[in-house]
C-alpha atoms as a PDB file:
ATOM      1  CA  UNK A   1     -15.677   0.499   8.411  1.00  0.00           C
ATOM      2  CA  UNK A   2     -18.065  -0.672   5.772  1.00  0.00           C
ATOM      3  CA  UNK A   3     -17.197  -0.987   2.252  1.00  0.00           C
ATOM      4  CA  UNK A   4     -19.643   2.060   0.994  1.00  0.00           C
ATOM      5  CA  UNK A   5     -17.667   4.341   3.812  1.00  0.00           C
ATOM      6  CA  UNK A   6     -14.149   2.787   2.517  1.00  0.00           C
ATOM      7  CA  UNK A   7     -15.168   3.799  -1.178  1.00  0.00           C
ATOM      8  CA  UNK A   8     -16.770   7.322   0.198  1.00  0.00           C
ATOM      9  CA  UNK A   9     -13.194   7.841   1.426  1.00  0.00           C
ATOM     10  CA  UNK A  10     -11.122   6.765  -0.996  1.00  0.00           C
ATOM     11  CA  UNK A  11     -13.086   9.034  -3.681  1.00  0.00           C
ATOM     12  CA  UNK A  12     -11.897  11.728  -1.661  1.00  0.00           C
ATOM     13  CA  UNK A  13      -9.110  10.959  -1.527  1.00  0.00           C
ATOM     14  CA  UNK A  14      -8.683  10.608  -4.966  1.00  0.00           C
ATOM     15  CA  UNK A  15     -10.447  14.058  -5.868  1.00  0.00           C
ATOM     16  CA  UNK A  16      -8.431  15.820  -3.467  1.00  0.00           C
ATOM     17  CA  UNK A  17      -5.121  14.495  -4.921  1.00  0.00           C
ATOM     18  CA  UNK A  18      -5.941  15.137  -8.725  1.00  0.00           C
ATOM     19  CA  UNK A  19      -7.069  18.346  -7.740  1.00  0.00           C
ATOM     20  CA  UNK A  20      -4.135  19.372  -6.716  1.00  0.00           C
ATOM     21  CA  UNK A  21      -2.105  17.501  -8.950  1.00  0.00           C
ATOM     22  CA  UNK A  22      -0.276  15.264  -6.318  1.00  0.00           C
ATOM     23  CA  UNK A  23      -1.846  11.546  -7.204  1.00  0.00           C
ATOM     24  CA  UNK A  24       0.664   9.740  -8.320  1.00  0.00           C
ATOM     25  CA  UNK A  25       3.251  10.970  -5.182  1.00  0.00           C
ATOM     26  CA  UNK A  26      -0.261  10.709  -2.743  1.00  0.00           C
ATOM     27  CA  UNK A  27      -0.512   7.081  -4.090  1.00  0.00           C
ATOM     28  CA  UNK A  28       2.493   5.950  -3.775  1.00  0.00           C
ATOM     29  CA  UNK A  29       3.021   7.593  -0.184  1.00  0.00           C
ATOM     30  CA  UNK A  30      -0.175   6.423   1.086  1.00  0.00           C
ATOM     31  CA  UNK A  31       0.499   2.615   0.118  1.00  0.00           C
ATOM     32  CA  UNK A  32       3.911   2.791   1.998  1.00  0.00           C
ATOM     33  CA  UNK A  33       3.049   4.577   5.161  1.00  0.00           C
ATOM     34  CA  UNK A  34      -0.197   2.123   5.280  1.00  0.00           C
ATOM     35  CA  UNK A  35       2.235  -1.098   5.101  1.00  0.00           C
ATOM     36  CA  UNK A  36       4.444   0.420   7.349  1.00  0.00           C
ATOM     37  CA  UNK A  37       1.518   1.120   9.875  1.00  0.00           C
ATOM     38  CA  UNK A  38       0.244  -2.758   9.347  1.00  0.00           C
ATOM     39  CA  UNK A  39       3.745  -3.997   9.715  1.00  0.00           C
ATOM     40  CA  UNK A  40       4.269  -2.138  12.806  1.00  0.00           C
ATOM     41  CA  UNK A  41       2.309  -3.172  16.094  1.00  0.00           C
ATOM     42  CA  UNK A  42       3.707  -0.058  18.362  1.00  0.00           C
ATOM     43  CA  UNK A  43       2.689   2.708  15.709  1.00  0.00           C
ATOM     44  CA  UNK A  44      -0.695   1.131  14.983  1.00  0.00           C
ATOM     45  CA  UNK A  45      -1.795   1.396  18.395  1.00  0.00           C
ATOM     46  CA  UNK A  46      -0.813   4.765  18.643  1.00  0.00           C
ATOM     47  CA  UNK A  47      -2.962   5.861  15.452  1.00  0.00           C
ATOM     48  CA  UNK A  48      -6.049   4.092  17.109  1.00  0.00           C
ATOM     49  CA  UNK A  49      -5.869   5.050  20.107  1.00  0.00           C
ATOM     50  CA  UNK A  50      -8.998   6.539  21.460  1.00  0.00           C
ATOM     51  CA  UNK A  51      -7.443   8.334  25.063  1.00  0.00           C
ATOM     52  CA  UNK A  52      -5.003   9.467  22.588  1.00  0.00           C
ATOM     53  CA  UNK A  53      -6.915  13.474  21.466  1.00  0.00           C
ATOM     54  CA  UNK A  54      -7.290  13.269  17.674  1.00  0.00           C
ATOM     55  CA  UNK A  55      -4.451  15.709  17.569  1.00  0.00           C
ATOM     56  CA  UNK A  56      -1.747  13.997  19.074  1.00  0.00           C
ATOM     57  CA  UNK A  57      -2.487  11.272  16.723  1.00  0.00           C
ATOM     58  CA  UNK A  58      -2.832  13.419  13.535  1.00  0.00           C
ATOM     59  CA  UNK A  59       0.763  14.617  15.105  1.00  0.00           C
ATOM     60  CA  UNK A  60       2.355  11.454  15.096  1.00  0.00           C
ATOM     61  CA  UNK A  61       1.056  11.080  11.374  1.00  0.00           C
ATOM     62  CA  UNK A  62       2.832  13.961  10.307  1.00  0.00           C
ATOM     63  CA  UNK A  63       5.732  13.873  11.960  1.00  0.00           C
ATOM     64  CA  UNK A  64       6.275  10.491  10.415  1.00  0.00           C
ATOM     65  CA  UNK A  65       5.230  11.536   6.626  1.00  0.00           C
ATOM     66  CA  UNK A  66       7.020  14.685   7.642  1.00  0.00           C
ATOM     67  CA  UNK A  67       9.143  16.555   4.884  1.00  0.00           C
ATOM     68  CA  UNK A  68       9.583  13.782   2.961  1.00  0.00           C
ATOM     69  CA  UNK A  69       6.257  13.170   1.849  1.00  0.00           C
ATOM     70  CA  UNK A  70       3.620  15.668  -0.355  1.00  0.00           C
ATOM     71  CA  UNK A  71       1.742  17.310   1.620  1.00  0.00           C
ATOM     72  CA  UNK A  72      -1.177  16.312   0.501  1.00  0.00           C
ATOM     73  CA  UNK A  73      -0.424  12.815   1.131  1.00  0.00           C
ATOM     74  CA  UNK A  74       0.422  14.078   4.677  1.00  0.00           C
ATOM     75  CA  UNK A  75      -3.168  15.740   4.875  1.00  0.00           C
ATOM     76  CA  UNK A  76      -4.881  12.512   4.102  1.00  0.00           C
ATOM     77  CA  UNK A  77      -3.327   9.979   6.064  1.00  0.00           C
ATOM     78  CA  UNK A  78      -3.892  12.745   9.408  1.00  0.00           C
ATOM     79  CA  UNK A  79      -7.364  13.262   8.578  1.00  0.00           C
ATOM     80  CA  UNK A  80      -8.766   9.386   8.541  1.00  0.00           C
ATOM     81  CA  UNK A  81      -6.448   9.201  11.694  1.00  0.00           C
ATOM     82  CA  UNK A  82      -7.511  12.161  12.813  1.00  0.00           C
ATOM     83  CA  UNK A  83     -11.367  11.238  12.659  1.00  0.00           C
ATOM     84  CA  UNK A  84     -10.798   7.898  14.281  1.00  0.00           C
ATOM     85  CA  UNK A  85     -10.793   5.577  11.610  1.00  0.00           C
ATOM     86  CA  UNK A  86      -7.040   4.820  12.039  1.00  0.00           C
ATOM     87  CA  UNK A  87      -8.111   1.121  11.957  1.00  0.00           C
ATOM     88  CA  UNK A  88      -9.385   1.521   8.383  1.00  0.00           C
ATOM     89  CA  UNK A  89      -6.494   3.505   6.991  1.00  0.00           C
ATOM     90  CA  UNK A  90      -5.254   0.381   5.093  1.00  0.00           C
ATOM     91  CA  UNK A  91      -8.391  -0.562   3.565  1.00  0.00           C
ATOM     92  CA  UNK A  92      -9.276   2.995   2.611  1.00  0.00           C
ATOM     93  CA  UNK A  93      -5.410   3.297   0.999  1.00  0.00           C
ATOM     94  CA  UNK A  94      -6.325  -0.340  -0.815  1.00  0.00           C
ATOM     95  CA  UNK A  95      -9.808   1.138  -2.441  1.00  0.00           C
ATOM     96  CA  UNK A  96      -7.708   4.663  -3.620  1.00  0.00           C
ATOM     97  CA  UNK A  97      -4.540   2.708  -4.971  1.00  0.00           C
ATOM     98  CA  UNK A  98      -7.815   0.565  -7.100  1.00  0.00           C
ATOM     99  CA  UNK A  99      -9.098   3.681  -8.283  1.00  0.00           C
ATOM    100  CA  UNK A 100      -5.866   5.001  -9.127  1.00  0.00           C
ATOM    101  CA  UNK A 101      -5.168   2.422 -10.973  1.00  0.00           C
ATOM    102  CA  UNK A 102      -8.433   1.849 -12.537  1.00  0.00           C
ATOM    103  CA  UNK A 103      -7.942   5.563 -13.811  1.00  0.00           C
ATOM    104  CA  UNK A 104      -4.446   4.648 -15.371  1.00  0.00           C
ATOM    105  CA  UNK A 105      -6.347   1.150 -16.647  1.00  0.00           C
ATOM    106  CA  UNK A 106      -4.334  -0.791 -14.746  1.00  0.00           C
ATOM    107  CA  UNK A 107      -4.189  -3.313 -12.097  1.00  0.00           C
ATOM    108  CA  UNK A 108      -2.280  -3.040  -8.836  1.00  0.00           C
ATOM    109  CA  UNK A 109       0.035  -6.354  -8.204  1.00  0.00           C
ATOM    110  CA  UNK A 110       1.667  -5.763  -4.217  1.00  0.00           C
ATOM    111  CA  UNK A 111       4.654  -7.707  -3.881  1.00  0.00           C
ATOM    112  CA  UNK A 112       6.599  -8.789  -1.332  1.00  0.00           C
ATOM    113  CA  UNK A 113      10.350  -9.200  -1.607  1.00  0.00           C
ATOM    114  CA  UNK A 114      13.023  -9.805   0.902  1.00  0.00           C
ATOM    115  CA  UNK A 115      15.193  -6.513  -0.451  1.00  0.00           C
ATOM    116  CA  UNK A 116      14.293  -3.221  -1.786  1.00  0.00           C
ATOM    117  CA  UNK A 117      13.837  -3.155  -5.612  1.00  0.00           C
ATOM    118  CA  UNK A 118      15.325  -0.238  -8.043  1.00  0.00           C
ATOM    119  CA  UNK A 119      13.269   1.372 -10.416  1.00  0.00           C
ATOM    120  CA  UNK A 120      14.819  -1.021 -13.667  1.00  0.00           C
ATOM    121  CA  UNK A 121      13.826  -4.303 -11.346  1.00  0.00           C
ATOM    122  CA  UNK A 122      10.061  -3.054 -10.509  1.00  0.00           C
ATOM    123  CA  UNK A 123      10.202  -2.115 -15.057  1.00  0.00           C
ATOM    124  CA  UNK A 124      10.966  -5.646 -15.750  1.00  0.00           C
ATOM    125  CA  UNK A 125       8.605  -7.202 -13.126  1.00  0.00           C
ATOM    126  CA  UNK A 126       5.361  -5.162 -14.854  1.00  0.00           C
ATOM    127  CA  UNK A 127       6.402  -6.268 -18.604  1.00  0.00           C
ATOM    128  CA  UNK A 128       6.747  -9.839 -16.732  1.00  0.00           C
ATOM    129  CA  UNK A 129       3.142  -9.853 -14.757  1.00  0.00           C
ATOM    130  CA  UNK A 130       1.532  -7.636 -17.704  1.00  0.00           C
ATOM    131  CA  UNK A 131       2.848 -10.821 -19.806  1.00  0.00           C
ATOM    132  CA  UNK A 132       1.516 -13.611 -17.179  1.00  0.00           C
ATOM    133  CA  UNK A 133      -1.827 -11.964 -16.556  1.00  0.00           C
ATOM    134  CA  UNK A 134      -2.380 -10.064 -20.261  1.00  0.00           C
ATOM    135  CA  UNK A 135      -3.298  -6.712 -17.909  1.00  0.00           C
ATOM    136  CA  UNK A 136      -1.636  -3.952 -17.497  1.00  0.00           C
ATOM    137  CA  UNK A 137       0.265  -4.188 -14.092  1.00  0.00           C
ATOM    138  CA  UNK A 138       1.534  -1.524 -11.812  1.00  0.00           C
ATOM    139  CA  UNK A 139       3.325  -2.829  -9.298  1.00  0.00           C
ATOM    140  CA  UNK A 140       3.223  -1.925  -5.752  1.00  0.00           C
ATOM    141  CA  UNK A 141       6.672  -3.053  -3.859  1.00  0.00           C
ATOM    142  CA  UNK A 142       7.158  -4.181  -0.018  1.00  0.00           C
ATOM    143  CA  UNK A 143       9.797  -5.256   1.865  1.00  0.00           C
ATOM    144  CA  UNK A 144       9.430  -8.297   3.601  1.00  0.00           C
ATOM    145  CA  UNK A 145      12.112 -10.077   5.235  1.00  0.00           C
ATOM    146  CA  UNK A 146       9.952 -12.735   5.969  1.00  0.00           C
ATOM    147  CA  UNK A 147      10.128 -13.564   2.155  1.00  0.00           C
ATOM    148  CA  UNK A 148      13.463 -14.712   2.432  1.00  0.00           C
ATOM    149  CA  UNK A 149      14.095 -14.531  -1.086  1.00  0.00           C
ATOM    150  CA  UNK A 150      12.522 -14.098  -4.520  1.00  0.00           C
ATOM    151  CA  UNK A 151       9.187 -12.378  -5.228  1.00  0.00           C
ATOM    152  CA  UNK A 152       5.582 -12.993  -4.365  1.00  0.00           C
ATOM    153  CA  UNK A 153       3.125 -10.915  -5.730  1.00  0.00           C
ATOM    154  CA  UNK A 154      -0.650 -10.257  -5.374  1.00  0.00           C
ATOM    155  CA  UNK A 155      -2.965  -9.079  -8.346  1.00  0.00           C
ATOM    156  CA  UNK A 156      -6.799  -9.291  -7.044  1.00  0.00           C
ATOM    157  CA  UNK A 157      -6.948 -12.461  -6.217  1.00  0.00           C
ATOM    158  CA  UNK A 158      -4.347 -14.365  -7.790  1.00  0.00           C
ATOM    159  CA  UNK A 159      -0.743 -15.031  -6.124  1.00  0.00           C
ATOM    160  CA  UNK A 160       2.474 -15.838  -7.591  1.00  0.00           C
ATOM    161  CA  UNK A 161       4.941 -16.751  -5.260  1.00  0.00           C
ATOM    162  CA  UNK A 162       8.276 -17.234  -6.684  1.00  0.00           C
ATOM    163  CA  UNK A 163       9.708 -17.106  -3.127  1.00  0.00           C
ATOM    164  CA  UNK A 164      12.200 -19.587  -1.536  1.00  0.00           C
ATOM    165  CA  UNK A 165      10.056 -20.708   0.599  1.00  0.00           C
ATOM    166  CA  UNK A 166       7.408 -21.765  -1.662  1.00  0.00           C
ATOM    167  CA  UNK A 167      10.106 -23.480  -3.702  1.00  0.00           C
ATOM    168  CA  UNK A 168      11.876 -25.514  -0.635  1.00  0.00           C
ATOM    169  CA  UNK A 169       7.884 -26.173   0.470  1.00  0.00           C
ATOM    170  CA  UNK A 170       7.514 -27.761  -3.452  1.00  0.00           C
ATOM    171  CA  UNK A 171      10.626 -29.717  -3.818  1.00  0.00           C
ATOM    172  CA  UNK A 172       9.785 -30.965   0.108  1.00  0.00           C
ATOM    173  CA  UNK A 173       6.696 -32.144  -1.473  1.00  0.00           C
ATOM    174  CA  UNK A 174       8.165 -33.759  -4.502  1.00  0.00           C
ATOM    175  CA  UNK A 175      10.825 -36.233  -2.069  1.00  0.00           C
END
């Protein structure tokens, strides 16, 4: 999808949820189904799928969201799929997470961490990025085992990886 048709999108997005007050659950919902579609091969192909009738996929879409998400957020993520543009769900979630934030003046950091973080954890990690970068940070979380542990987060184009990994890789360096 081209960038002008990812924007197009996400503004709708965006109007739609502000209009009916749901932005701030449709963000949040949005950016973790999205992750969960890139981390997972199976359900990708099954949101892309062109044999698949644009209702069967729009069904698997909402019976994943399901109860548990606004409906609103539901409504989004089954239209783009929906209209075939499954592929670009994760770009067009990216550009309305931006605008979100850009509403809010803030910056989005994603991070990746090895565990789940509680609300007081994700608190201290904006004061700490707001700090580092002298923005104001929202901060995005996703689980990634891969991480092994610590943090590594992504604001634009800056990274910050406080992982293990990138540590061991260091000290490897330094010997």
């Amino acid at each position: 999808m081209s960038d002008e048709r990812t924007q197009v999108y996400a503004q709708a997005f965006f109007a739609i949820a502000s209009a009916e007050n749901a932005l701030s659950s449709a963000e949040d919902e949005l950016f973790r189904f999205a992750r969960a579609v890139d981390a997972n091969d199976e359900l990708r192909k099954a949101i892309t799928d062109q044999t698949l009738p644009a209702g069967r996929r729009m069904a698997i879409v909402e019976e994943l969201m399901g109860q548990a998400a606004h409906p609103v957020s539901t409504q989004l993520a089954a239209f783009v799929v929906g209209t075939g543009r499954g592929r670009d769900l994760g770009a067009v979630v990216d550009a309305f997470v931006r605008l979100a934030a850009e509403e809010r003046n803030h910056e989005v950091a994603e991070v990746r961490s090895a565990i789940a973080l509680d609300a007081d954890q994700v608190a201290r990690l904006e004061v700490a990025l707001s700090t580092k970068t002298g923005k104001r940070i929202e901060v995005k979380v996703i689980v990634d085992p891969t991480v092994m542990g610590g943090l590594v987060a992504r604001i634009g184009d800056t990274v910050i990886d406080g992982s293990v990994r990138h540590r061991l890789d260091q000290l490897r360096e330094r010997i």
